[in-house]
N, C-alpha and C. Protein backbone atom coordinates (compact mmCIF):
# COMPACT_ATOMS: atom_id res chain seq x y z
N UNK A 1 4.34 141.15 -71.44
CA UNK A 1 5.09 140.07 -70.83
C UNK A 1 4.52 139.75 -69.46
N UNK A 2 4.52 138.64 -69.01
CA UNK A 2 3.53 137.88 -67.92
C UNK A 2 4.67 137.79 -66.76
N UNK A 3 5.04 138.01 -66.04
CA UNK A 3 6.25 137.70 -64.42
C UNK A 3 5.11 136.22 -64.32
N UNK A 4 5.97 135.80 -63.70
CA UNK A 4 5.65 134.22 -62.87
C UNK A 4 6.25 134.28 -61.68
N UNK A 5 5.21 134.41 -60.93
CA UNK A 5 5.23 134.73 -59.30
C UNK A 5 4.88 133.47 -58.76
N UNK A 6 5.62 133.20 -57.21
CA UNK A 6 5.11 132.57 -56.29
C UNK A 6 3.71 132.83 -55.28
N UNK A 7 3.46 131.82 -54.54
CA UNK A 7 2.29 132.29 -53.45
C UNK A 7 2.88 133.56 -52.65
N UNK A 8 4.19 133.68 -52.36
CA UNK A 8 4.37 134.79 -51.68
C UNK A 8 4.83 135.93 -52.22
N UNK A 9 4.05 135.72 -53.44
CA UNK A 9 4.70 136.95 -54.64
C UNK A 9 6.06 137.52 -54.78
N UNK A 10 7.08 136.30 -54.92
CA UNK A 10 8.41 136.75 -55.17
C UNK A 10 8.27 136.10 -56.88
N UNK A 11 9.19 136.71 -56.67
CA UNK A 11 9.59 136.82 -58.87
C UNK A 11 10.28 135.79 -58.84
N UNK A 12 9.93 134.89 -60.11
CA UNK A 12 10.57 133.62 -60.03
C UNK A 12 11.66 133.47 -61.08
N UNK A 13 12.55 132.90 -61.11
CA UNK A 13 13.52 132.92 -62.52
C UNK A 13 13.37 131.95 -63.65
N UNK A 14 12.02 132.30 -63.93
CA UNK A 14 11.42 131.78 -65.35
C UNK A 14 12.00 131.91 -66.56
N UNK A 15 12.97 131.20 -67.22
CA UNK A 15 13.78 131.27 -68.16
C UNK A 15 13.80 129.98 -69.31
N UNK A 16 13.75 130.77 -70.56
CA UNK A 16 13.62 129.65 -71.81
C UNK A 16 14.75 129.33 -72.00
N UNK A 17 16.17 130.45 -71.38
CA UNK A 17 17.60 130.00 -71.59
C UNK A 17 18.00 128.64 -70.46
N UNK A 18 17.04 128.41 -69.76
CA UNK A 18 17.74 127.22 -69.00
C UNK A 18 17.13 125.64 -69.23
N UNK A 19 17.71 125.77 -70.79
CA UNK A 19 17.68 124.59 -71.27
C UNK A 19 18.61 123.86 -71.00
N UNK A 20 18.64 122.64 -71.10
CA UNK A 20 19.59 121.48 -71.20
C UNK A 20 20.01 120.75 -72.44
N UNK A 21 21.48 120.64 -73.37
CA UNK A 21 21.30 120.07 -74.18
C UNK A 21 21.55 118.53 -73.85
N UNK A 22 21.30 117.83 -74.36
CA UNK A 22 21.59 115.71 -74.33
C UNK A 22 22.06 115.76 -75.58
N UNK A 23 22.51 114.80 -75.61
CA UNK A 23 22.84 113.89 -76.86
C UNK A 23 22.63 114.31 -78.20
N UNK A 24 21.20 114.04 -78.51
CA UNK A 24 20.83 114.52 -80.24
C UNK A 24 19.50 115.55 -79.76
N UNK A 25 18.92 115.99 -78.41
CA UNK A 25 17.79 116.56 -78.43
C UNK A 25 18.22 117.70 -77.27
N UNK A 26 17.04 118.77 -77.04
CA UNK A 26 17.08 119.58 -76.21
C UNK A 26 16.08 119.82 -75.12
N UNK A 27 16.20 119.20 -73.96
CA UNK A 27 15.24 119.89 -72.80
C UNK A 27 14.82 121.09 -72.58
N UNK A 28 13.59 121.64 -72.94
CA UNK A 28 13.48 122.97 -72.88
C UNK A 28 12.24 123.48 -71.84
N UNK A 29 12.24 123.78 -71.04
CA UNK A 29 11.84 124.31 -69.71
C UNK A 29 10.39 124.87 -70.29
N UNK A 30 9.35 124.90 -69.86
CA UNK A 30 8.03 124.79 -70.27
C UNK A 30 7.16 125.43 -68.98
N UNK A 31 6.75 126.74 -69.17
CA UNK A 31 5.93 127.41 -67.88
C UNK A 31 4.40 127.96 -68.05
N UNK A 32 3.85 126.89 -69.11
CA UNK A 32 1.85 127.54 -68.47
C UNK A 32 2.06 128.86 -69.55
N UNK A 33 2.63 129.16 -70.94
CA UNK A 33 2.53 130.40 -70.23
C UNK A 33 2.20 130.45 -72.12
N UNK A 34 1.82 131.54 -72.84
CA UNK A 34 1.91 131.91 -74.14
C UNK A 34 3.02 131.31 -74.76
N UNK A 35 3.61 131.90 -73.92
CA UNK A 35 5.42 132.22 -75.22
C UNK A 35 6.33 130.71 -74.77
N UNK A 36 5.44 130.19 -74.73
CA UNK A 36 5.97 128.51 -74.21
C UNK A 36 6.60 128.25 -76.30
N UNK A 37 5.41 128.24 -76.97
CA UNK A 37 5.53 127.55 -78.19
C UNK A 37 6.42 128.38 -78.78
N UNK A 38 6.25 129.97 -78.49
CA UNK A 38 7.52 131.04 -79.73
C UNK A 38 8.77 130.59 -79.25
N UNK A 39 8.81 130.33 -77.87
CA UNK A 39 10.37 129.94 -77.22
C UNK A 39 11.01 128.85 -77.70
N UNK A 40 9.53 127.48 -77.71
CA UNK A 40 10.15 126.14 -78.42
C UNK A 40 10.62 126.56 -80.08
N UNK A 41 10.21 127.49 -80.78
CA UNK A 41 10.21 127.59 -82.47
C UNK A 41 11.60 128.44 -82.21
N UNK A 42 11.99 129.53 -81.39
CA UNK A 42 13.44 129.83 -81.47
C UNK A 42 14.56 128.89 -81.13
N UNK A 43 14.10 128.27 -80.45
CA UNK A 43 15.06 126.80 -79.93
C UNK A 43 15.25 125.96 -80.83
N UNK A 44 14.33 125.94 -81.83
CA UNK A 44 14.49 124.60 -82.99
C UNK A 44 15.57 125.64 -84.15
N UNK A 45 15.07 126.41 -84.08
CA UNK A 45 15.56 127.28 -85.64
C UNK A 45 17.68 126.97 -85.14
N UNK A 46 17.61 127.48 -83.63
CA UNK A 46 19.14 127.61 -82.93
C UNK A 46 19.23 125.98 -83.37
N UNK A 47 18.65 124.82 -83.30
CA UNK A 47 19.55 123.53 -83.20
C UNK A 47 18.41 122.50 -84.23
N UNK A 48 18.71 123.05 -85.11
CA UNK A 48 17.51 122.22 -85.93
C UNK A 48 17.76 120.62 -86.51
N UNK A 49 18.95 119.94 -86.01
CA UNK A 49 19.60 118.95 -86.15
C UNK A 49 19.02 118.12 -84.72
N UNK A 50 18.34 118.60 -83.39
CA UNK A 50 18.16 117.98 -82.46
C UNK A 50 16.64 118.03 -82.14
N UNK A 51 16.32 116.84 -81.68
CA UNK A 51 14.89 116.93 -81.39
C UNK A 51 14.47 117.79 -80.23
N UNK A 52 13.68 118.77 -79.60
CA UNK A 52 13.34 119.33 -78.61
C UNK A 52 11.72 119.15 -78.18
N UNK A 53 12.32 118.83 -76.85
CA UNK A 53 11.42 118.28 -75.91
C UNK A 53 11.05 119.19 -74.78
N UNK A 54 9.92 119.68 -74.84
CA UNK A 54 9.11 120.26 -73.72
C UNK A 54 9.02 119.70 -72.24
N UNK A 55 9.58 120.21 -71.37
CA UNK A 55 8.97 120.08 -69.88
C UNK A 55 8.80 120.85 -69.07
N UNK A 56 7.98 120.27 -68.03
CA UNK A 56 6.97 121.35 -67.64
C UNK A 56 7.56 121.67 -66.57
N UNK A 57 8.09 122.96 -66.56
CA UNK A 57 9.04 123.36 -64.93
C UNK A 57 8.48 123.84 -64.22
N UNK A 58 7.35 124.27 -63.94
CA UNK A 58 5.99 125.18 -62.90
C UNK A 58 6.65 124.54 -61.78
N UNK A 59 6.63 123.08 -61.19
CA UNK A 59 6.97 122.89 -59.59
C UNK A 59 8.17 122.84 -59.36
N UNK A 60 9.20 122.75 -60.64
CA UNK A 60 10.78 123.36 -60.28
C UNK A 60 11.25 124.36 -60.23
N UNK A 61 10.43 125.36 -60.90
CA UNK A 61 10.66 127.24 -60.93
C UNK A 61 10.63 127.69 -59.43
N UNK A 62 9.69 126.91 -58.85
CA UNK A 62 9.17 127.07 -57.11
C UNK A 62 10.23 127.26 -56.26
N UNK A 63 11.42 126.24 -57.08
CA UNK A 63 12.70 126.66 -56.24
C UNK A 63 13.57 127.31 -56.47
N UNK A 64 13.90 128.22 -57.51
CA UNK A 64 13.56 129.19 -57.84
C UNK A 64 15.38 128.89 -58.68
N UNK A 65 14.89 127.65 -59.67
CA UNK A 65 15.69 127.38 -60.89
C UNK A 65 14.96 126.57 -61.83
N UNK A 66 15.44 126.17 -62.56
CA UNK A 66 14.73 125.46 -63.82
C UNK A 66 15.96 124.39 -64.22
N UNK A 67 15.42 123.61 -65.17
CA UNK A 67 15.79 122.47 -65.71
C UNK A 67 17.94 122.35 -65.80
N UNK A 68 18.11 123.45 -66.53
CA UNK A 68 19.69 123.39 -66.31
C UNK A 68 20.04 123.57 -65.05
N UNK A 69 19.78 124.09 -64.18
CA UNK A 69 19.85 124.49 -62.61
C UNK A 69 20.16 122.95 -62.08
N UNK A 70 18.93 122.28 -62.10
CA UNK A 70 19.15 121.13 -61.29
C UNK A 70 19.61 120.09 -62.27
N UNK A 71 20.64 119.81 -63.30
CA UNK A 71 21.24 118.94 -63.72
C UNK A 71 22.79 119.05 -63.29
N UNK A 72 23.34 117.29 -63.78
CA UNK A 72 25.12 118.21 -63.45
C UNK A 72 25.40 117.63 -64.70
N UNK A 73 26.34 117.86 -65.48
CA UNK A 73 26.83 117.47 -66.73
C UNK A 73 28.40 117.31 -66.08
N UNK A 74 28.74 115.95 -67.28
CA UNK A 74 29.10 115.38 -67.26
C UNK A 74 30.33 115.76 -68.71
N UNK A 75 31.36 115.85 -69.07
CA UNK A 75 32.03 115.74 -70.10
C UNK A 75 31.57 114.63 -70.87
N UNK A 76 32.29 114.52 -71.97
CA UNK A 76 32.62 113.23 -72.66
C UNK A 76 33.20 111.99 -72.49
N UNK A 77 33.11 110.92 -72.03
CA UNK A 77 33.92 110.11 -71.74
C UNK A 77 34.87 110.20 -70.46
N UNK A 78 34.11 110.32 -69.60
CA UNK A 78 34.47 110.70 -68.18
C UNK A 78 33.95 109.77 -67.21
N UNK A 79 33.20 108.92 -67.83
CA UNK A 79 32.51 107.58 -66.91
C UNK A 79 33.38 106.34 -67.15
């Protein structure tokens, strides 16, 4: 297993669990790394009804969260 470090070698919180779900698909946090594709194939098998979409969190990990971190959700019918 690979750590994903910063320039000042702190440990970053590199996580495949901080996905985001939308609508009919899934944002799934994407880091440079091997286990990018085994992470996307466990994610599909969990929601195989939604499309999942790769992005690349390397310059959002920096702050040391990922993709669900910096969203806010919203209920249903709350707008």
């Amino acid at each position: 297993d690979r750590l994903i470090m910063n320039s000042a070698n702190q440990l970053l919180p590199a996580s495949y669990v901080n996905y985001v779900l939308i609508n009919n698909a899934v944002l799934m946090p994407q880091y440079n790394d091997p286990q990018d594709s085994h992470a996307l194939a466990i994610v599909q098998q969990c929601y195989p009804a939604r499309e999942i979409v790769p992005i690349n969190a390397c310059e959002l990990i920096q702050q040391f969260g990922s993709l669900h971190c910096a969203t806010l959700h919203l209920p249903e019918n709350t707008l």
